[in-house]
PDB file of N, CA and C in Angstrom:
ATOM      1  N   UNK A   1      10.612  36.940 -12.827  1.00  0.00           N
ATOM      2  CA  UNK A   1      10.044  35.718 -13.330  1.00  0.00           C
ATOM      3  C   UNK A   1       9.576  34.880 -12.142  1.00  0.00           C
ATOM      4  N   UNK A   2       8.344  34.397 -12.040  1.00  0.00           N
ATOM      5  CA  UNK A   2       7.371  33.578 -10.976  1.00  0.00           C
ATOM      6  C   UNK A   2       7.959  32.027 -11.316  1.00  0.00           C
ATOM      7  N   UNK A   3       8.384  31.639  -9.909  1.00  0.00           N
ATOM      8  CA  UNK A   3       8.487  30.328 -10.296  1.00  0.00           C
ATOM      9  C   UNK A   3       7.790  29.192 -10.256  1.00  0.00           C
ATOM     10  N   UNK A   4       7.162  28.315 -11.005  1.00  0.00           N
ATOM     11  CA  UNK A   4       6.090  26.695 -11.019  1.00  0.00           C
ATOM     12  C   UNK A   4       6.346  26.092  -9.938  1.00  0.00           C
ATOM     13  N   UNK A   5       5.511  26.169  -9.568  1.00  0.00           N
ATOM     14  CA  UNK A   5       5.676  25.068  -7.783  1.00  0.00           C
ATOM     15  C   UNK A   5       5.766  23.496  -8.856  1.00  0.00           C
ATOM     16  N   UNK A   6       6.432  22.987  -8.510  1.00  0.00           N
ATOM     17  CA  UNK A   6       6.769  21.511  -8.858  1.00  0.00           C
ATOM     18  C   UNK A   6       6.282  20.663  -8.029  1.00  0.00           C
ATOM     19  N   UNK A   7       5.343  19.535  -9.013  1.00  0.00           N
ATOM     20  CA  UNK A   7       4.831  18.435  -8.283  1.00  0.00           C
ATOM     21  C   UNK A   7       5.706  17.703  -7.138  1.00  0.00           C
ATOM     22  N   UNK A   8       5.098  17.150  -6.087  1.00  0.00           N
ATOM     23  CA  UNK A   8       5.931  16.586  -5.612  1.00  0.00           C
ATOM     24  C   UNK A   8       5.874  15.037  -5.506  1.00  0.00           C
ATOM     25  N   UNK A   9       6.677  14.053  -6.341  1.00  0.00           N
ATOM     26  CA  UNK A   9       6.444  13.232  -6.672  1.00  0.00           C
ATOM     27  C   UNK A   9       5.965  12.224  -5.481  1.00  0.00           C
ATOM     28  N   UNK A  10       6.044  12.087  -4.427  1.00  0.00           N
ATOM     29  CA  UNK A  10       6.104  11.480  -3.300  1.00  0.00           C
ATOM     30  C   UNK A  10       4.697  11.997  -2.654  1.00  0.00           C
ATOM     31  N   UNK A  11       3.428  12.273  -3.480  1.00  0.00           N
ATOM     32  CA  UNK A  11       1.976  12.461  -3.179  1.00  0.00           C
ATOM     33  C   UNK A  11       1.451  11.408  -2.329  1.00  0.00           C
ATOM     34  N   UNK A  12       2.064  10.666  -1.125  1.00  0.00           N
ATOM     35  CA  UNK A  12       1.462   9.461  -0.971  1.00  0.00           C
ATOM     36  C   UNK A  12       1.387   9.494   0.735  1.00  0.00           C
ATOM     37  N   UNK A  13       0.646   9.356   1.542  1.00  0.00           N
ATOM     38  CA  UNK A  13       0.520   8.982   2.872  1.00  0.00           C
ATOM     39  C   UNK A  13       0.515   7.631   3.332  1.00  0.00           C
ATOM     40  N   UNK A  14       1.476   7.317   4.225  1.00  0.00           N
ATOM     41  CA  UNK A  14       0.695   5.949   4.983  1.00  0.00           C
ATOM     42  C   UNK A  14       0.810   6.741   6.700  1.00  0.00           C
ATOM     43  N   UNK A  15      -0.617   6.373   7.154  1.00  0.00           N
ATOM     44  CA  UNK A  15      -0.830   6.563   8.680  1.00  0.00           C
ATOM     45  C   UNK A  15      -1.552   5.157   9.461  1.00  0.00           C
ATOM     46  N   UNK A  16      -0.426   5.841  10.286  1.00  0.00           N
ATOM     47  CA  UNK A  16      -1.222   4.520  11.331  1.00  0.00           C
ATOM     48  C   UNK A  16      -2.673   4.946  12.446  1.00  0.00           C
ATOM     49  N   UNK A  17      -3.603   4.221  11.997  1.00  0.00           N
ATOM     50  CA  UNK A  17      -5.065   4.355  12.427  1.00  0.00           C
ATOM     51  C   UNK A  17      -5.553   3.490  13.583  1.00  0.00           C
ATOM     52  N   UNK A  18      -4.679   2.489  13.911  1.00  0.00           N
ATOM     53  CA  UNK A  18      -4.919   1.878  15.429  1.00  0.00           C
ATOM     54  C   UNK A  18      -3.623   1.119  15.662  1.00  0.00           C
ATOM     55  N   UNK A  19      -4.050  -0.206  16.495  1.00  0.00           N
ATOM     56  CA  UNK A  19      -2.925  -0.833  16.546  1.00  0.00           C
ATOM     57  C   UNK A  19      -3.352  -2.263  15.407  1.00  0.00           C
ATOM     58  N   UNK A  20      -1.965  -2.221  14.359  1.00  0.00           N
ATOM     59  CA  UNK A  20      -1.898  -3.026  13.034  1.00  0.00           C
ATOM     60  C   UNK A  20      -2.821  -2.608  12.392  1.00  0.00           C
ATOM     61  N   UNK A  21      -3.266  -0.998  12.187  1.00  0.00           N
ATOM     62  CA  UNK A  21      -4.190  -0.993  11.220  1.00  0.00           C
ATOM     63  C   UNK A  21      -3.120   0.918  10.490  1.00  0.00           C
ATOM     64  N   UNK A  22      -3.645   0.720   9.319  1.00  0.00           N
ATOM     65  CA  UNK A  22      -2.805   1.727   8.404  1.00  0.00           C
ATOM     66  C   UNK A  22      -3.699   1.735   7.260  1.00  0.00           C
ATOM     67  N   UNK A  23      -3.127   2.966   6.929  1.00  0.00           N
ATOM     68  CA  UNK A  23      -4.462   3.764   5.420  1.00  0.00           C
ATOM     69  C   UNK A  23      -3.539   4.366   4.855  1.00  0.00           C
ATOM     70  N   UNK A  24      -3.270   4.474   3.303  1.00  0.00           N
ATOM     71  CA  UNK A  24      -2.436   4.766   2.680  1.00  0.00           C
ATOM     72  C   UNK A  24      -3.528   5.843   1.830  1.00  0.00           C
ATOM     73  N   UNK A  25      -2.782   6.667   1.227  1.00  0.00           N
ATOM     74  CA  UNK A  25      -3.803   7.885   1.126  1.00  0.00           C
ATOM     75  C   UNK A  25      -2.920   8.621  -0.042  1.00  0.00           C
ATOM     76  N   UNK A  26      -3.107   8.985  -1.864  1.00  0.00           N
ATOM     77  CA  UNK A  26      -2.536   9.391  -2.504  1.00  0.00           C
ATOM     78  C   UNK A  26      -2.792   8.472  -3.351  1.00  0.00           C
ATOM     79  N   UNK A  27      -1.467   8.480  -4.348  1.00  0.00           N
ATOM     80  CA  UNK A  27      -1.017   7.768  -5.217  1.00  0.00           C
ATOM     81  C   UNK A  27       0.165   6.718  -5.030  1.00  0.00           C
ATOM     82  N   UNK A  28      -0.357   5.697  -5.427  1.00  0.00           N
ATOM     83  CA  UNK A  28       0.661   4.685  -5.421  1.00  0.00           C
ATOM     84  C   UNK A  28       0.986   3.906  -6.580  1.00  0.00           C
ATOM     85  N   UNK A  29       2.118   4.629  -6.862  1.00  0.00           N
ATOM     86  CA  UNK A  29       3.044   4.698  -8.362  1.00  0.00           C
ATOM     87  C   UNK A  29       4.346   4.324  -7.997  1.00  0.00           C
ATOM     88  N   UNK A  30       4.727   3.921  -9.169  1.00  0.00           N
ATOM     89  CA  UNK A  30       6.260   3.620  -9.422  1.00  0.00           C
ATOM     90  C   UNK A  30       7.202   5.085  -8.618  1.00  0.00           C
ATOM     91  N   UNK A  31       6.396   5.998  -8.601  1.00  0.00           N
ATOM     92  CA  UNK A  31       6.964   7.990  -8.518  1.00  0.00           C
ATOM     93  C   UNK A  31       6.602   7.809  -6.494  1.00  0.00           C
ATOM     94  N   UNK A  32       6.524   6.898  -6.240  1.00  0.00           N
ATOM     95  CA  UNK A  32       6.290   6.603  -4.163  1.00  0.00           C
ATOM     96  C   UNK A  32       6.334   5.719  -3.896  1.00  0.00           C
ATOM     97  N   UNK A  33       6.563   4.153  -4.899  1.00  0.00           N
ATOM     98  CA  UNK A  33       6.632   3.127  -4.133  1.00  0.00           C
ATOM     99  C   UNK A  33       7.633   3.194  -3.269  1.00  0.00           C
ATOM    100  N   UNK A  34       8.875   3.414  -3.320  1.00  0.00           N
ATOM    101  CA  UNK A  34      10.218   3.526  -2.913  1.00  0.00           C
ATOM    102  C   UNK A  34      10.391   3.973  -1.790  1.00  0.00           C
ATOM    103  N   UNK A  35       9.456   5.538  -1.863  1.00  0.00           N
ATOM    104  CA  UNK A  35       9.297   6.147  -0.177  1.00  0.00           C
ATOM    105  C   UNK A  35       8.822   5.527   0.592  1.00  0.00           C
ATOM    106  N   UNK A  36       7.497   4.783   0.006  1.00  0.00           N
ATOM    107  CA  UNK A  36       6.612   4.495   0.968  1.00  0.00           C
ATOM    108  C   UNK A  36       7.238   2.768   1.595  1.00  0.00           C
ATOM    109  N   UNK A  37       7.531   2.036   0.740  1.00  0.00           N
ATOM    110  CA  UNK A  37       8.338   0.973   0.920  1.00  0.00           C
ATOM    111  C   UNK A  37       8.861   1.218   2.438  1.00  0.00           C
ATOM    112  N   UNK A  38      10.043   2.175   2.278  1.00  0.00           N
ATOM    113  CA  UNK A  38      10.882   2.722   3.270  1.00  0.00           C
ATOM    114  C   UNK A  38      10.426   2.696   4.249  1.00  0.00           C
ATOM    115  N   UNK A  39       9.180   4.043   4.326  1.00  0.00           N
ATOM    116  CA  UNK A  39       8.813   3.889   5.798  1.00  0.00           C
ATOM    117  C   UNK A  39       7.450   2.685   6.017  1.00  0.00           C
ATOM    118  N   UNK A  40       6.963   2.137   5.206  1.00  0.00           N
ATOM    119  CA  UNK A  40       6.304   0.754   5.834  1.00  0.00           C
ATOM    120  C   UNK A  40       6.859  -0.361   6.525  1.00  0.00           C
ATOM    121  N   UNK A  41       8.548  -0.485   6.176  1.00  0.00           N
ATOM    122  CA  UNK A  41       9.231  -1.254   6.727  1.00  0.00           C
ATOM    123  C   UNK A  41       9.261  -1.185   7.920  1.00  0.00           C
ATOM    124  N   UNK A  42       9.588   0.293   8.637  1.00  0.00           N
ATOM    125  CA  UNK A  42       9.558   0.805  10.252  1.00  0.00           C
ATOM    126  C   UNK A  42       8.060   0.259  10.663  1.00  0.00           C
ATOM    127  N   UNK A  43       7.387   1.136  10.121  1.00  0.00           N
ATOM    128  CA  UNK A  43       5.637   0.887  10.804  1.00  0.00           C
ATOM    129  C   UNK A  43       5.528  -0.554  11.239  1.00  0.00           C
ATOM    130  N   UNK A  44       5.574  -1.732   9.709  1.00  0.00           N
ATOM    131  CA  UNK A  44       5.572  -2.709   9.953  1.00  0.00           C
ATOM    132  C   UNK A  44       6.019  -3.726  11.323  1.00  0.00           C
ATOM    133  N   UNK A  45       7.370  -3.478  10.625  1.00  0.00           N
ATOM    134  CA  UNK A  45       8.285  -3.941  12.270  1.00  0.00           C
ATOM    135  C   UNK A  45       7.858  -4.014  13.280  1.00  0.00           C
ATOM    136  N   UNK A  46       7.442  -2.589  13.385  1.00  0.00           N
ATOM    137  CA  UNK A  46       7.273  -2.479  15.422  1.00  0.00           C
ATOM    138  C   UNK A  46       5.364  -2.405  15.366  1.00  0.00           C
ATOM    139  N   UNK A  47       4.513  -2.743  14.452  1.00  0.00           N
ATOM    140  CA  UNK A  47       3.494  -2.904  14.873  1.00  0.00           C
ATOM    141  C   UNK A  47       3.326  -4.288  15.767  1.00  0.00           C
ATOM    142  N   UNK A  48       1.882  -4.211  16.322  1.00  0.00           N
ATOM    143  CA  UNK A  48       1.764  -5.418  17.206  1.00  0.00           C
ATOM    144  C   UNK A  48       0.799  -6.165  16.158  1.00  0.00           C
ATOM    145  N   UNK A  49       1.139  -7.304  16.324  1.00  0.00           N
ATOM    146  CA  UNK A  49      -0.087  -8.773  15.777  1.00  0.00           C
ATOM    147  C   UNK A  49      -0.238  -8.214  14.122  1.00  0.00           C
ATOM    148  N   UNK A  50      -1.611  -8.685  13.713  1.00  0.00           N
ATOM    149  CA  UNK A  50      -1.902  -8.991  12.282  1.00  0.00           C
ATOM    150  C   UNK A  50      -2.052  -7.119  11.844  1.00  0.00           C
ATOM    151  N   UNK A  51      -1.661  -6.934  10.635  1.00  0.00           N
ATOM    152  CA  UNK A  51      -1.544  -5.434   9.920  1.00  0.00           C
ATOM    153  C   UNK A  51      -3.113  -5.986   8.981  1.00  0.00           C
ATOM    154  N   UNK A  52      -4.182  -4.801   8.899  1.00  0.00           N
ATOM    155  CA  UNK A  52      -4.752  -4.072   7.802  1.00  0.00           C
ATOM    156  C   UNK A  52      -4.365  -3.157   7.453  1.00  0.00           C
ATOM    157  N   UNK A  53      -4.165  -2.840   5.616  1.00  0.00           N
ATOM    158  CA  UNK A  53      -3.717  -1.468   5.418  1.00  0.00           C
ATOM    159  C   UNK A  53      -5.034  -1.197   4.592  1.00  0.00           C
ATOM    160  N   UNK A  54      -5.534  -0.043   4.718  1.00  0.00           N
ATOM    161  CA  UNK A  54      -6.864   0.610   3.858  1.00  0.00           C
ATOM    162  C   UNK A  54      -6.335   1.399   2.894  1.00  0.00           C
ATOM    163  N   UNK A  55      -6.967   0.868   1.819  1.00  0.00           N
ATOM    164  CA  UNK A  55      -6.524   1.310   0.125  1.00  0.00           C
ATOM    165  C   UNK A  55      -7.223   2.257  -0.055  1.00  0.00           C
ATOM    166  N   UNK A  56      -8.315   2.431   0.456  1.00  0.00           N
ATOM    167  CA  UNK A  56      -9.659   3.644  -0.418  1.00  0.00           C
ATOM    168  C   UNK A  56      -8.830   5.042  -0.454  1.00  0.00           C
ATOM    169  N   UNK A  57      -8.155   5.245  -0.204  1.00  0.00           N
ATOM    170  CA  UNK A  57      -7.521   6.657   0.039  1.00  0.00           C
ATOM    171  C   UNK A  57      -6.789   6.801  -1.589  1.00  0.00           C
ATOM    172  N   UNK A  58      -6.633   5.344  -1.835  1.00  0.00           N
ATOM    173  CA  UNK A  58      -5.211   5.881  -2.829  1.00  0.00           C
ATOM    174  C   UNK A  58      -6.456   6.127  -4.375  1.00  0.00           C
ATOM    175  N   UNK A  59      -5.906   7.419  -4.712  1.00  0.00           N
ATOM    176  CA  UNK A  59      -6.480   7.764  -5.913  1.00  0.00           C
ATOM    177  C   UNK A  59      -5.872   7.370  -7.777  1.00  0.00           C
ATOM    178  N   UNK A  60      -4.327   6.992  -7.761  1.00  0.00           N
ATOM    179  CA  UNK A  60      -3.929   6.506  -8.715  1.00  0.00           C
ATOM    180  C   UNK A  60      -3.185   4.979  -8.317  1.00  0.00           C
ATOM    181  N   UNK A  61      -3.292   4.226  -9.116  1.00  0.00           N
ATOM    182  CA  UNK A  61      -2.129   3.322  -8.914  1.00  0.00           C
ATOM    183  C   UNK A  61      -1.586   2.615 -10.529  1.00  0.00           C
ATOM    184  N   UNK A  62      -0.546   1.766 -10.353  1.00  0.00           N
ATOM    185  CA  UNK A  62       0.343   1.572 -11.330  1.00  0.00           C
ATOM    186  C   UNK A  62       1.070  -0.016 -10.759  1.00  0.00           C
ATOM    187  N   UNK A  63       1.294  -0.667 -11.954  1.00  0.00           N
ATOM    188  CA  UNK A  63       1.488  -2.173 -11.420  1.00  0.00           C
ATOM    189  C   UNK A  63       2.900  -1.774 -10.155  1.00  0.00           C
ATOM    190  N   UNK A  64       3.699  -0.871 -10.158  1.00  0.00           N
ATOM    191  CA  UNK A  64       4.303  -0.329  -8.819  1.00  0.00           C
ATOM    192  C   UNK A  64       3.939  -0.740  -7.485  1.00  0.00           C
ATOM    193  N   UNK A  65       2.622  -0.381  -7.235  1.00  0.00           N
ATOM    194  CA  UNK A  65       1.281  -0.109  -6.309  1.00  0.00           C
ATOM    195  C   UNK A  65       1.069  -1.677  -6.023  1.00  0.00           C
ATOM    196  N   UNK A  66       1.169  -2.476  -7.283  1.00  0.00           N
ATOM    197  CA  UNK A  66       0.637  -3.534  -6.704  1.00  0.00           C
ATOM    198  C   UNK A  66       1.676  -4.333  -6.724  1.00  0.00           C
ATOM    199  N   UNK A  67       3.127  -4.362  -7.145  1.00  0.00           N
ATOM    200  CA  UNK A  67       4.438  -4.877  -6.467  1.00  0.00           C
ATOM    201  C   UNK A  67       4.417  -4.670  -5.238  1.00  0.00           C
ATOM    202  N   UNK A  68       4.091  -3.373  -4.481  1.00  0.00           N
ATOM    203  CA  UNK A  68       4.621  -2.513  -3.235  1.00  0.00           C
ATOM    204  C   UNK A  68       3.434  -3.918  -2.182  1.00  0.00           C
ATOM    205  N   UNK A  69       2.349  -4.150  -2.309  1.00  0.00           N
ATOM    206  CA  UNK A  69       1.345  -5.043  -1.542  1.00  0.00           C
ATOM    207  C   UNK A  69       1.948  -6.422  -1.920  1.00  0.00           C
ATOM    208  N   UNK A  70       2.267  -6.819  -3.134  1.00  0.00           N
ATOM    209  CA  UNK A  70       2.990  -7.779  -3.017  1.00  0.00           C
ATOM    210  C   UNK A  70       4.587  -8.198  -2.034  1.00  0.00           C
ATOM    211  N   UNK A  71       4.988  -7.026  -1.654  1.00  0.00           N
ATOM    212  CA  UNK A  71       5.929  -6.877  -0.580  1.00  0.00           C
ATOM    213  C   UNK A  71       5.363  -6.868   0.682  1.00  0.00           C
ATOM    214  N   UNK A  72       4.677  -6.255   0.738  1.00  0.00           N
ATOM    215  CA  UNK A  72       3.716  -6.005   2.386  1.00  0.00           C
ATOM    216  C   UNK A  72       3.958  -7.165   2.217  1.00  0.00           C
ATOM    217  N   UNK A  73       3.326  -8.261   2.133  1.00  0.00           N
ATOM    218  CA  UNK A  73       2.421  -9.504   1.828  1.00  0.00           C
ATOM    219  C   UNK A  73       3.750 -10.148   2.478  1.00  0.00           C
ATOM    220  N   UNK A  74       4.893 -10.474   1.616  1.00  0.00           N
ATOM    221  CA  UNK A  74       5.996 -11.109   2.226  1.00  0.00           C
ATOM    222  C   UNK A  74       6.302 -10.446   3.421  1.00  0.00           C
ATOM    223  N   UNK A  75       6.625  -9.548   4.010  1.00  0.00           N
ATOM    224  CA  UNK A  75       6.932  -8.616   5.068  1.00  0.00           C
ATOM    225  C   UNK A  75       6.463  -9.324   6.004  1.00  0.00           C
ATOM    226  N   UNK A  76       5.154 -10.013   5.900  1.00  0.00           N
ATOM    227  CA  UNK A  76       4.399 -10.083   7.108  1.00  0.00           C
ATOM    228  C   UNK A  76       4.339 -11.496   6.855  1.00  0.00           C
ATOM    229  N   UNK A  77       5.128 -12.029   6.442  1.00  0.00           N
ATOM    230  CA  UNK A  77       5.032 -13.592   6.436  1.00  0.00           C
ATOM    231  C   UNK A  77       6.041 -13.983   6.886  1.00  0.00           C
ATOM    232  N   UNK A  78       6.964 -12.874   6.524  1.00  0.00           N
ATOM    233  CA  UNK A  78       8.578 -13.188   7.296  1.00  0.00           C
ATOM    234  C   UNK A  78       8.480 -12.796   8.705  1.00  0.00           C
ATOM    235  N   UNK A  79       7.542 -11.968   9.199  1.00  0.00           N
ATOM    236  CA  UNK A  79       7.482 -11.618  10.827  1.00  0.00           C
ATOM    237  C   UNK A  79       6.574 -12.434  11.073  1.00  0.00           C
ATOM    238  N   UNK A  80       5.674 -13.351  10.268  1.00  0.00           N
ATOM    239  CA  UNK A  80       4.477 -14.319  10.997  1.00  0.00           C
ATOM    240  C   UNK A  80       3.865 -14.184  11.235  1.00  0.00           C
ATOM    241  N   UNK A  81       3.262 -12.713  10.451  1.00  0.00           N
ATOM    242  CA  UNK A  81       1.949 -12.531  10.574  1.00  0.00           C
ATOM    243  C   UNK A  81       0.615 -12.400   9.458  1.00  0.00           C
ATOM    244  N   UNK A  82      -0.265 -12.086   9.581  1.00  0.00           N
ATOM    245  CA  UNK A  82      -0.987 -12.077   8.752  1.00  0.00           C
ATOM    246  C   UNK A  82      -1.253 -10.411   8.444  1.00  0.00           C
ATOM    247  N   UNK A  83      -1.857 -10.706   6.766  1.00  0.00           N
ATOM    248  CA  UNK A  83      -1.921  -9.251   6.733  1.00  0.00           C
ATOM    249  C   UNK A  83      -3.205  -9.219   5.897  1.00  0.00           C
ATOM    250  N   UNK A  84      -3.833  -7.726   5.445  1.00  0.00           N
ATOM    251  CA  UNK A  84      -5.420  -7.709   4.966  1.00  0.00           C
ATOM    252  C   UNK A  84      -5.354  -6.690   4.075  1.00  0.00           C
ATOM    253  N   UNK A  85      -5.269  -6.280   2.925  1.00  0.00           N
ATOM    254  CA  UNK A  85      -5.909  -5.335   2.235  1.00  0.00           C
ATOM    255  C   UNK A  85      -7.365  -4.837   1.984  1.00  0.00           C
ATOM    256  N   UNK A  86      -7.679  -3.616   2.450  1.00  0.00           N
ATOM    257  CA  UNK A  86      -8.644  -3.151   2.903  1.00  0.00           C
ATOM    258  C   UNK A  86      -9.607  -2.610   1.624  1.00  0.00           C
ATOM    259  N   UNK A  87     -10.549  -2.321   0.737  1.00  0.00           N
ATOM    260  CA  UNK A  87     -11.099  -1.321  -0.150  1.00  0.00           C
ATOM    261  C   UNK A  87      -9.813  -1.280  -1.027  1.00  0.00           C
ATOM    262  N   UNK A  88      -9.859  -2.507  -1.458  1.00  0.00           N
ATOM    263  CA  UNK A  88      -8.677  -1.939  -2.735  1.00  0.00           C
ATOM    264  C   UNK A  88      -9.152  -1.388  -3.908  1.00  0.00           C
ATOM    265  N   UNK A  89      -8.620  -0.463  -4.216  1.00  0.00           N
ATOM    266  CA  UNK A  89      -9.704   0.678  -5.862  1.00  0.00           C
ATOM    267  C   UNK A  89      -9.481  -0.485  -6.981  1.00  0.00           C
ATOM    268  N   UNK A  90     -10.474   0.009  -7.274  1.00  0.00           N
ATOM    269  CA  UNK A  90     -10.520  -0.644  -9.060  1.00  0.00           C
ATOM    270  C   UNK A  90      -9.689  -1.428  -9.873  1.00  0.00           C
ATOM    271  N   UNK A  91      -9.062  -0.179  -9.915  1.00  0.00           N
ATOM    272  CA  UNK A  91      -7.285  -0.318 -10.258  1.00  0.00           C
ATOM    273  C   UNK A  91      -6.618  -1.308  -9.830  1.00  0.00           C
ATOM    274  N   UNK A  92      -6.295  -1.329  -9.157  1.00  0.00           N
ATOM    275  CA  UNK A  92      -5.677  -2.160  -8.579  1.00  0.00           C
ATOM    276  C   UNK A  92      -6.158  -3.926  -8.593  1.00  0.00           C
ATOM    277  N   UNK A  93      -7.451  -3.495  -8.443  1.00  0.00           N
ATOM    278  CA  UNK A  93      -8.140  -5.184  -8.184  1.00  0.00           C
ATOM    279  C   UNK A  93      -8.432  -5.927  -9.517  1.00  0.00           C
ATOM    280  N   UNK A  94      -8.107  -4.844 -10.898  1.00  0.00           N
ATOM    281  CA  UNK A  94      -8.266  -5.463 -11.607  1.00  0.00           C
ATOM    282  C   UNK A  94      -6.741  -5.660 -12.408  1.00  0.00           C
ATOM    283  N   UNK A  95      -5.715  -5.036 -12.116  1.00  0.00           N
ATOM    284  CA  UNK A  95      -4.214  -5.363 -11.868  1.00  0.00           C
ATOM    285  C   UNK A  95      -3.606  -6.775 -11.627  1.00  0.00           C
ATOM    286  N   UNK A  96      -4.511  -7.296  -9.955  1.00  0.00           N
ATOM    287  CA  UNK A  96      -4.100  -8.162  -9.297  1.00  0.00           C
ATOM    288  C   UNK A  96      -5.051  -9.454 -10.273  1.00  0.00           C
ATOM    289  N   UNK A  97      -6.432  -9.301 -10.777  1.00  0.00           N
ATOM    290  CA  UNK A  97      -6.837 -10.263 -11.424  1.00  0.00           C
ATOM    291  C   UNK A  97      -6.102 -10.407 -12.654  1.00  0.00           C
ATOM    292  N   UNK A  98      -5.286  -9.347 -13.658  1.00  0.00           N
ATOM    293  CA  UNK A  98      -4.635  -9.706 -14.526  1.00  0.00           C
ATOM    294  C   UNK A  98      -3.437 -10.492 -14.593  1.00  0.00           C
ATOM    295  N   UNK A  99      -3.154 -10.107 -13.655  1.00  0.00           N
ATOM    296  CA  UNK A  99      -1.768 -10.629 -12.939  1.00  0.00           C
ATOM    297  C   UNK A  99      -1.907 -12.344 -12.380  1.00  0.00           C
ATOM    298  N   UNK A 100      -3.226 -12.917 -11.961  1.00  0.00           N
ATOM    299  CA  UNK A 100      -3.453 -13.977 -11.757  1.00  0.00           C
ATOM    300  C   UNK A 100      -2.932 -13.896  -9.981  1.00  0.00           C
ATOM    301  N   UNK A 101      -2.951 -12.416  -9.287  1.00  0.00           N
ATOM    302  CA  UNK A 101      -2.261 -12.393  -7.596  1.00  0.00           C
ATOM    303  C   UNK A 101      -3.740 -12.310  -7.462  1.00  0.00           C
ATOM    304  N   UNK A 102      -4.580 -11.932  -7.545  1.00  0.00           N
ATOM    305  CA  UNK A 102      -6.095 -11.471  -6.740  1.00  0.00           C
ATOM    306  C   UNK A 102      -6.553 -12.868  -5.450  1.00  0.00           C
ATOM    307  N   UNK A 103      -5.736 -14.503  -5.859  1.00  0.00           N
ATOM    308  CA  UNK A 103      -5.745 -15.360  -4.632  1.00  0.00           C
ATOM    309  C   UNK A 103      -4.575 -15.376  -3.924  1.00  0.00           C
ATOM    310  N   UNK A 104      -3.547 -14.860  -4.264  1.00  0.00           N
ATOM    311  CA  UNK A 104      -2.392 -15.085  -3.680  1.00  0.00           C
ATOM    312  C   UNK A 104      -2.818 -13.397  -2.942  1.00  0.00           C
ATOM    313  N   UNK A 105      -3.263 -12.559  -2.813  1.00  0.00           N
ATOM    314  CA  UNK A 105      -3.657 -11.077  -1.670  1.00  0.00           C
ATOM    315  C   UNK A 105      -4.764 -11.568  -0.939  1.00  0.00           C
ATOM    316  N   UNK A 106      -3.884 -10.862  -0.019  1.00  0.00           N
ATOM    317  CA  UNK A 106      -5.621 -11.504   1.348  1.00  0.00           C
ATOM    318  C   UNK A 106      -6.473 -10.137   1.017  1.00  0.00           C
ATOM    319  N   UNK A 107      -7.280 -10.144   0.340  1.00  0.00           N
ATOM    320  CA  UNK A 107      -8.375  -8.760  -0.115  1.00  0.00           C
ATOM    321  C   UNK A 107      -9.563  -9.095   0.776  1.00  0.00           C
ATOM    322  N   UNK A 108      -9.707  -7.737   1.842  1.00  0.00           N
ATOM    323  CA  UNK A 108     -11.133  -8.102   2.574  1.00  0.00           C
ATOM    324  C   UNK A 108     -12.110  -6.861   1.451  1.00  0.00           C
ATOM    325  N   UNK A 109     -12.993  -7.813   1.631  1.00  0.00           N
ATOM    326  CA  UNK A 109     -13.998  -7.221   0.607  1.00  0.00           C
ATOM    327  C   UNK A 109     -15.425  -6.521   1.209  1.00  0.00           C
ATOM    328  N   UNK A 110     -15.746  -5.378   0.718  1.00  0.00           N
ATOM    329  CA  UNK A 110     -16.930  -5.242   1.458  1.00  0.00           C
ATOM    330  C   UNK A 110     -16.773  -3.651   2.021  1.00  0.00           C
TER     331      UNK A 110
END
């Protein structure tokens, strides 16, 4: 009997692309906020000055996705810095307008 390769729930990348800049790449669901949480905390920390993270990568998201940026967001207010969401998908931007956050996220647009 052949066995089903099983999804692996944790489909999600974050890489660091310069200095304070990061691209998250996958899905960002309730099924990776948790991982990714985890290790954004490290990245965060020891980056230098203001963080962009680039959204275009992420192919699903889930109000999860947009708790998880609502954390960035504090993260970097508690270290004093500023932070930028990059190409946020669809999804998401129309999440954050339901939600009434779309002024409370620093969204660079364009």
């Amino acid at each position: 009997m052949s066995k089903i390769p099983r999804r692996n729930p944790s489909n999600v990348r974050l890489e660091n692309t310069g200095p304070g800049q990061m691209k998250v790449e996958g899905d960002l669901i309730f099924a990776t906020a948790t991982a990714l949480w985890k290790i954004s905390q490290r990245r965060m920390t020891t980056a230098d000055g203001d963080i962009t993270i680039d959204l275009a990568g992420v192919r699903r998201a889930d109000s999860a996705g947009l708790a998880l940026l609502v954390e960035w967001l504090r993260l970097a207010q508690r270290q004093n810095r500023r932070i930028h969401f990059a190409h946020l998908p669809e999804q998401l931007l129309t999440m954050a307008k339901t939600y009434d956050l779309e002024s409370l996220l620093p969204i660079t647009h364009g």
